[in-house]
C-alpha atoms as a PDB file:
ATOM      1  CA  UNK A   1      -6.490  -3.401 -43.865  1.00  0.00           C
ATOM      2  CA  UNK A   2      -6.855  -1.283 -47.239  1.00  0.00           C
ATOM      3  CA  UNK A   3      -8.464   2.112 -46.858  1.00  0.00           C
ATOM      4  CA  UNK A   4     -11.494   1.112 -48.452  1.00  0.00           C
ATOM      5  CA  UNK A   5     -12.207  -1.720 -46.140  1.00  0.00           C
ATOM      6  CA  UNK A   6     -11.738   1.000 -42.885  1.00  0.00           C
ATOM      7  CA  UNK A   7     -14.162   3.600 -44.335  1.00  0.00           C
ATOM      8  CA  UNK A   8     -16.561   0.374 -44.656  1.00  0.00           C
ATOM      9  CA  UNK A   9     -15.789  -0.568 -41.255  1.00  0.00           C
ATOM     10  CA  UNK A  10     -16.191   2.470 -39.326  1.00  0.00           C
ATOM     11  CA  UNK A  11     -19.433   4.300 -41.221  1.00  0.00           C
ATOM     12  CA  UNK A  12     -21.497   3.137 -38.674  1.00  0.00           C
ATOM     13  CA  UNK A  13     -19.195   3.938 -35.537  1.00  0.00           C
ATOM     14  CA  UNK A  14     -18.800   7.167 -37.011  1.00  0.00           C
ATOM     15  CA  UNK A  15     -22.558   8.008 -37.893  1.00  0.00           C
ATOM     16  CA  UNK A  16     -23.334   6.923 -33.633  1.00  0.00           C
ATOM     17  CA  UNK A  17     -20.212   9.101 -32.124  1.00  0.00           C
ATOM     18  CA  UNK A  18     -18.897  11.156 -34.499  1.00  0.00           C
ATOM     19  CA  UNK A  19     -15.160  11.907 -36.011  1.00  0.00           C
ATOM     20  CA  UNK A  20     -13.692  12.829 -33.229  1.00  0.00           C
ATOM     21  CA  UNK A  21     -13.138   9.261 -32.174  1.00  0.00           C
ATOM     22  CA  UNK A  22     -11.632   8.889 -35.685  1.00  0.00           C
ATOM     23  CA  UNK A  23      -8.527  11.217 -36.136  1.00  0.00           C
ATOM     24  CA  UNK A  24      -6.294   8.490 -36.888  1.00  0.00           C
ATOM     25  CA  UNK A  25      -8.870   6.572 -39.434  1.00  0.00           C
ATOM     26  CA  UNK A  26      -9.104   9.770 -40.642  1.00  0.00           C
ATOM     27  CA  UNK A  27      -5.885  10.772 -41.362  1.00  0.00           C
ATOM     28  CA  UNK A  28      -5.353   7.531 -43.327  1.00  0.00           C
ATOM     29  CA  UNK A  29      -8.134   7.936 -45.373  1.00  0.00           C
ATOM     30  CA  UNK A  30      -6.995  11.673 -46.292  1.00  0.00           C
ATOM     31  CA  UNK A  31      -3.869   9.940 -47.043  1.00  0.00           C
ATOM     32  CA  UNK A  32      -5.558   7.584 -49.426  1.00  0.00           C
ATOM     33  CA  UNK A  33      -7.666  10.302 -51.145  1.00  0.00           C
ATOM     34  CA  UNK A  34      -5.224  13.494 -51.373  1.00  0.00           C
ATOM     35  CA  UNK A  35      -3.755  13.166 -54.738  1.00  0.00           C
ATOM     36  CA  UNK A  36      -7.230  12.785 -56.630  1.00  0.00           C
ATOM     37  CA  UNK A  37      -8.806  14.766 -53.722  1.00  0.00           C
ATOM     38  CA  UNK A  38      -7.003  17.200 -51.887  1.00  0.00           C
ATOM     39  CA  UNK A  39      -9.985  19.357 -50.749  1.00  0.00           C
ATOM     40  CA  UNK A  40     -11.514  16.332 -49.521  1.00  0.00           C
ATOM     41  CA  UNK A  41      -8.063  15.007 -47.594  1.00  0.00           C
ATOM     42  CA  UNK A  42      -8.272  18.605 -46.290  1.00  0.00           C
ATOM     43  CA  UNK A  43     -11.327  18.555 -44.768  1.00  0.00           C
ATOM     44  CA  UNK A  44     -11.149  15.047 -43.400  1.00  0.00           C
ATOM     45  CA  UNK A  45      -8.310  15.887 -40.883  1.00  0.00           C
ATOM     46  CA  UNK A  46      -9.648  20.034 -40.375  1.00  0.00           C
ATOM     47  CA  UNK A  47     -10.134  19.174 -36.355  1.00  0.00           C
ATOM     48  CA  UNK A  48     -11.132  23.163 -36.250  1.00  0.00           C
ATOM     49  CA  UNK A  49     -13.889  22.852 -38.916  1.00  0.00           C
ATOM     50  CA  UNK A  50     -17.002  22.147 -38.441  1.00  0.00           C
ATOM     51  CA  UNK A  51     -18.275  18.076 -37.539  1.00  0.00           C
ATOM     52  CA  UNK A  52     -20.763  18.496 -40.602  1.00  0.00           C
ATOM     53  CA  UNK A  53     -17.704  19.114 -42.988  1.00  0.00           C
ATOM     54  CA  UNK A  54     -15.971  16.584 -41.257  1.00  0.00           C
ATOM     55  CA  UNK A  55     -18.959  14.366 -42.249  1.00  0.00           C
ATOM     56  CA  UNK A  56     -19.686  15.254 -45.819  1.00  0.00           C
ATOM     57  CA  UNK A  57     -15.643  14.634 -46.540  1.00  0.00           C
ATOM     58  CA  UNK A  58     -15.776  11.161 -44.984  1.00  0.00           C
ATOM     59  CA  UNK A  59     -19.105  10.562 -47.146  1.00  0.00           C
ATOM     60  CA  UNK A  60     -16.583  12.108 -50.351  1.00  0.00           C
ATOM     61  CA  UNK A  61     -13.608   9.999 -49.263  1.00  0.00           C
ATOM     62  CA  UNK A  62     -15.565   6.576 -49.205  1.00  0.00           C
ATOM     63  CA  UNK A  63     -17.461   7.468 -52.382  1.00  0.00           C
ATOM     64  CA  UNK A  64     -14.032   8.068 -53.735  1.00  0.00           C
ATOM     65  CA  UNK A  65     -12.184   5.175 -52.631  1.00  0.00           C
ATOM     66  CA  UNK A  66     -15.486   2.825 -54.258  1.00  0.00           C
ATOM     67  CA  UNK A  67     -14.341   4.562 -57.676  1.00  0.00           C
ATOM     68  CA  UNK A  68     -10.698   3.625 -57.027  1.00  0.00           C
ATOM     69  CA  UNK A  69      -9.320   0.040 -58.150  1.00  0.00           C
ATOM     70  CA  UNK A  70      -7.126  -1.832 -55.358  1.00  0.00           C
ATOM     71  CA  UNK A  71      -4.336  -1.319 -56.942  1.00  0.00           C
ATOM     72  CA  UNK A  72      -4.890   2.683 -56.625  1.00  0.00           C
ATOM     73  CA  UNK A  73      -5.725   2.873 -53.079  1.00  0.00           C
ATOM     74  CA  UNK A  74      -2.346   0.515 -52.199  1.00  0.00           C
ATOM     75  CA  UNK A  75      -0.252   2.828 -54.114  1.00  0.00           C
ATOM     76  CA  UNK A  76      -1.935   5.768 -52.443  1.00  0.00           C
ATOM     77  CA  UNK A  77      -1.721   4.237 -48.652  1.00  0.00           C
ATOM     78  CA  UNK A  78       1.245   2.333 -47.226  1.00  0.00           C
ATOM     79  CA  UNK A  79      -1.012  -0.567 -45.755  1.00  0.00           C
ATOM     80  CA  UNK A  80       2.115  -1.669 -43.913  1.00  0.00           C
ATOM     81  CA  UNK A  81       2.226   1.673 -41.883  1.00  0.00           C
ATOM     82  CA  UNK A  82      -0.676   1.233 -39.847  1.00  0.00           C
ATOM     83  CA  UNK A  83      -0.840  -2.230 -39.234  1.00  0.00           C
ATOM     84  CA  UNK A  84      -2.285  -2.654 -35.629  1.00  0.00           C
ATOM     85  CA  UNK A  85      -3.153   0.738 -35.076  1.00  0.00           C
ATOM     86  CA  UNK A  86      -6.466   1.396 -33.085  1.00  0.00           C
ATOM     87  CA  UNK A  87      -9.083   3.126 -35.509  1.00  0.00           C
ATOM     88  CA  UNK A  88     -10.738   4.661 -32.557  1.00  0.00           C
ATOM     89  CA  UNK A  89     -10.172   6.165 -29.340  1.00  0.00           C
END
Protein backbone atom coordinates (compact mmCIF):
# COMPACT_ATOMS: atom_id res chain seq x y z
CA UNK A 1 0.00 0.00 0.00
CA UNK A 2 1.42 3.46 -1.43
CA UNK A 3 1.12 6.42 0.90
CA UNK A 4 -1.47 7.95 -1.01
CA UNK A 5 -3.80 5.05 -0.87
CA UNK A 6 -3.33 5.04 3.37
CA UNK A 7 -4.11 8.78 3.75
CA UNK A 8 -7.32 7.77 1.53
CA UNK A 9 -7.95 4.94 3.69
CA UNK A 10 -7.76 6.27 7.05
CA UNK A 11 -9.42 10.08 6.60
CA UNK A 12 -12.40 8.86 7.91
CA UNK A 13 -10.97 6.70 10.92
CA UNK A 14 -9.02 9.60 11.69
CA UNK A 15 -11.79 12.40 11.45
CA UNK A 16 -14.09 9.74 14.20
CA UNK A 17 -10.97 9.04 16.74
CA UNK A 18 -8.37 11.15 16.10
CA UNK A 19 -4.35 10.75 15.38
CA UNK A 20 -3.51 9.26 18.18
CA UNK A 21 -4.63 5.90 16.88
CA UNK A 22 -2.42 6.80 13.87
CA UNK A 23 1.31 7.25 14.94
CA UNK A 24 2.51 4.67 12.73
CA UNK A 25 0.26 5.85 9.51
CA UNK A 26 1.56 8.87 10.47
CA UNK A 27 4.98 8.47 10.53
CA UNK A 28 4.84 6.96 7.02
CA UNK A 29 3.11 9.62 5.59
CA UNK A 30 5.74 12.23 7.12
CA UNK A 31 8.10 9.95 5.51
CA UNK A 32 6.42 10.32 2.17
CA UNK A 33 6.04 14.14 2.41
CA UNK A 34 9.43 15.40 4.17
CA UNK A 35 11.58 16.26 1.31
CA UNK A 36 8.90 18.60 -0.47
CA UNK A 37 7.40 19.20 3.02
CA UNK A 38 9.35 19.13 5.97
CA UNK A 39 7.17 21.44 8.15
CA UNK A 40 4.36 19.35 7.29
CA UNK A 41 6.38 15.79 8.07
CA UNK A 42 7.14 17.75 11.27
CA UNK A 43 3.98 18.33 12.43
CA UNK A 44 2.46 15.03 11.41
CA UNK A 45 4.56 12.98 13.96
CA UNK A 46 4.74 16.28 16.84
CA UNK A 47 2.85 13.77 19.53
CA UNK A 48 3.39 17.01 22.01
CA UNK A 49 1.59 19.48 19.66
CA UNK A 50 -1.56 20.17 19.58
CA UNK A 51 -4.43 17.39 17.84
CA UNK A 52 -5.60 20.46 15.61
CA UNK A 53 -1.98 20.74 14.11
CA UNK A 54 -1.86 17.23 13.99
CA UNK A 55 -5.03 17.56 11.83
CA UNK A 56 -4.33 20.41 9.51
CA UNK A 57 -0.77 18.48 8.61
CA UNK A 58 -2.60 15.25 7.76
CA UNK A 59 -5.15 17.51 5.63
CA UNK A 60 -1.43 19.13 4.03
CA UNK A 61 0.13 15.68 3.67
CA UNK A 62 -2.87 14.12 1.63
CA UNK A 63 -3.32 17.32 -0.39
CA UNK A 64 0.33 16.87 -1.07
CA UNK A 65 0.59 13.37 -1.91
CA UNK A 66 -2.72 14.09 -4.66
CA UNK A 67 -0.09 16.60 -6.33
CA UNK A 68 2.61 13.90 -6.34
CA UNK A 69 2.84 11.31 -9.38
CA UNK A 70 3.30 7.49 -8.25
CA UNK A 71 6.42 7.39 -9.17
CA UNK A 72 7.29 10.33 -6.52
CA UNK A 73 5.61 8.98 -3.58
CA UNK A 74 7.49 5.27 -4.26
CA UNK A 75 10.74 6.95 -4.37
CA UNK A 76 9.84 8.94 -1.29
CA UNK A 77 8.38 5.75 0.82
CA UNK A 78 9.91 2.27 0.85
CA UNK A 79 6.43 0.47 0.25
CA UNK A 80 8.27 -2.73 1.10
CA UNK A 81 9.00 -1.48 4.73
CA UNK A 82 5.69 -1.53 6.06
CA UNK A 83 4.11 -4.24 4.47
CA UNK A 84 1.64 -5.77 7.08
CA UNK A 85 1.95 -3.25 9.55
CA UNK A 86 -1.32 -2.30 11.50
CA UNK A 87 -2.31 1.42 10.57
CA UNK A 88 -4.07 1.72 13.83
CA UNK A 89 -3.94 0.83 17.32
Amino acid sequence: MNAQTLAQDITDDVIDRGTEPFRIAFGILADAVRDAHPGVAEALTDWEGAEVARLRAFALAREALRDMDDASVAEAQDEDAHAGVPWAA
